[in-house]
C-alpha atoms as a PDB file:
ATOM      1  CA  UNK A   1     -13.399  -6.795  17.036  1.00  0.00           C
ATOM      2  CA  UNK A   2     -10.899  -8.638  18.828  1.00  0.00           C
ATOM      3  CA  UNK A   3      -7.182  -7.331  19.737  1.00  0.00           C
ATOM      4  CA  UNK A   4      -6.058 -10.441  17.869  1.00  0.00           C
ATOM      5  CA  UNK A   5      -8.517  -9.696  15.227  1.00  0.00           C
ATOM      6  CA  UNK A   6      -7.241  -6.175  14.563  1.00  0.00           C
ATOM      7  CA  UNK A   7      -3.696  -6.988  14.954  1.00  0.00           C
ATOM      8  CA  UNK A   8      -3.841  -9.467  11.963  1.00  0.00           C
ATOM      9  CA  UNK A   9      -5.760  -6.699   9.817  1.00  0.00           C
ATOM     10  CA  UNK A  10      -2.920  -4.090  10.931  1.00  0.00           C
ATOM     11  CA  UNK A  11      -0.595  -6.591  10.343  1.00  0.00           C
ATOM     12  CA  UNK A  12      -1.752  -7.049   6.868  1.00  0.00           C
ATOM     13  CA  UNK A  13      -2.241  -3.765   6.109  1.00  0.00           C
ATOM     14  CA  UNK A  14       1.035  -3.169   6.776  1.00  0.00           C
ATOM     15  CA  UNK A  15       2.959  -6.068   4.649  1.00  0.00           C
ATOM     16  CA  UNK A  16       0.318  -5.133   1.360  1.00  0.00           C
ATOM     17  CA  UNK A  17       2.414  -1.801   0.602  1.00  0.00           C
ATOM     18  CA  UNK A  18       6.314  -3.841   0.839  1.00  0.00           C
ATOM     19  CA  UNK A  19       4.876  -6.845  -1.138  1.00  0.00           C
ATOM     20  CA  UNK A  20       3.182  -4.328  -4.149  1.00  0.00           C
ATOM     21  CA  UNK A  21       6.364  -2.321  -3.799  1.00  0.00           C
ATOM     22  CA  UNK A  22       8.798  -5.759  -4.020  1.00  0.00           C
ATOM     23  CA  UNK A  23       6.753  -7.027  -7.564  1.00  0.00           C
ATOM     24  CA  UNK A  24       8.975  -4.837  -9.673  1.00  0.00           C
ATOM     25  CA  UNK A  25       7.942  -6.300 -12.585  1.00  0.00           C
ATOM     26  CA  UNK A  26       4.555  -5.904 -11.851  1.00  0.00           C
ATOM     27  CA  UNK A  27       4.606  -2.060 -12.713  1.00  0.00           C
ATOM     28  CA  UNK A  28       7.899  -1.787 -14.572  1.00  0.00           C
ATOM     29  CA  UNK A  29       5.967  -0.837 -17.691  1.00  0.00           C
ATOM     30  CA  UNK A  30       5.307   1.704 -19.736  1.00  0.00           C
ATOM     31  CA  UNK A  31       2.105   1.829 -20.947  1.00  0.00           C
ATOM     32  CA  UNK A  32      -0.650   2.540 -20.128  1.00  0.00           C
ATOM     33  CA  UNK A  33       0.657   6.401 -19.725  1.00  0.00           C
ATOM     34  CA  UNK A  34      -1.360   8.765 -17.513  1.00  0.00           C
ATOM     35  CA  UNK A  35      -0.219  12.342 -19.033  1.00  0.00           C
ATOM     36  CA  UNK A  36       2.651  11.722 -19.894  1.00  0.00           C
ATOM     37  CA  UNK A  37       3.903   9.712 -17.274  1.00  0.00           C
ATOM     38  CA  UNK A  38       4.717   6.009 -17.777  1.00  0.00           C
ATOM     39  CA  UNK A  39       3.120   3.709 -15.603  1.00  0.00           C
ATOM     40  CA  UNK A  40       5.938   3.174 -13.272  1.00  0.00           C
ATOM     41  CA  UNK A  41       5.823   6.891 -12.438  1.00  0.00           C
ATOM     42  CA  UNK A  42       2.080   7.091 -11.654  1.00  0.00           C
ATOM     43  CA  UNK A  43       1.624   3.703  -9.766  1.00  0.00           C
ATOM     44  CA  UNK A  44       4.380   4.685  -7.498  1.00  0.00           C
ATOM     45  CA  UNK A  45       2.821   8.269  -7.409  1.00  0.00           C
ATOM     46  CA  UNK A  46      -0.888   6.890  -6.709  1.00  0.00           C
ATOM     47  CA  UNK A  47       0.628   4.048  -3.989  1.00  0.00           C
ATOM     48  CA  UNK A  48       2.369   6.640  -1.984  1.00  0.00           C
ATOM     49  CA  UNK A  49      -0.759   8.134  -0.207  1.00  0.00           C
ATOM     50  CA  UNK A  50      -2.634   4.401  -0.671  1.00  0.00           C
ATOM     51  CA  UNK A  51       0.485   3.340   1.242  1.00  0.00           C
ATOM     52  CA  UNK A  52       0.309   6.181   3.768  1.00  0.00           C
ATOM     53  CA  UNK A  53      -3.189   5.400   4.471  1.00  0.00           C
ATOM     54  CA  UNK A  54      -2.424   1.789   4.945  1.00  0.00           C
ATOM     55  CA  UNK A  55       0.016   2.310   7.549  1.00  0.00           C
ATOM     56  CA  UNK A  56      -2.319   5.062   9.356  1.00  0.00           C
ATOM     57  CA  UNK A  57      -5.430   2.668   9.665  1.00  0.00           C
ATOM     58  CA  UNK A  58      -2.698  -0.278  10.867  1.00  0.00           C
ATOM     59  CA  UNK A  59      -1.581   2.368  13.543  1.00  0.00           C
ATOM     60  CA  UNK A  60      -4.926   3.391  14.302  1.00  0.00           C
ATOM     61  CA  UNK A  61      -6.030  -0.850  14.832  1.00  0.00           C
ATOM     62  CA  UNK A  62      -3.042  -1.082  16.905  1.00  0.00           C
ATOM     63  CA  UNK A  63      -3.992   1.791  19.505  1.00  0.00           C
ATOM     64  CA  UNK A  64      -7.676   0.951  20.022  1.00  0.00           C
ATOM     65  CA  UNK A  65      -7.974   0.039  23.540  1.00  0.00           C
END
């Protein structure tokens, strides 16, 4: 894989989490509920580590010599 190659990847791994997290009305529902929590709650809960993992794998792209 190319270093231009894997900075596009990182680079779109890292803009996915900002443009899920922008579409507010995308999640700003209620149902379906997951335990009690409205839908809003447990996206944002769920995205958090999807997010964090995002970011990691972009980081880890970005250091490969």
């Amino acid at each position: 894989m190319g270093k231009a190659l894997r900075k596009l990847v990182a680079a779109i791994l890292l803009v996915i989490p900002f443009v899920v997290y922008f579409d507010v009305p995308f999640y700003n529902v209620v149902t379906p509920e997951l335990g009690g929590l409205p839908f809003f709650y447990w996206f944002q809960l769920i995205m958090l580590p999807v997010s964090a993992a995002m970011f990691f794998i972009a980081a880890l792209l970005i250091d490969m010599k």
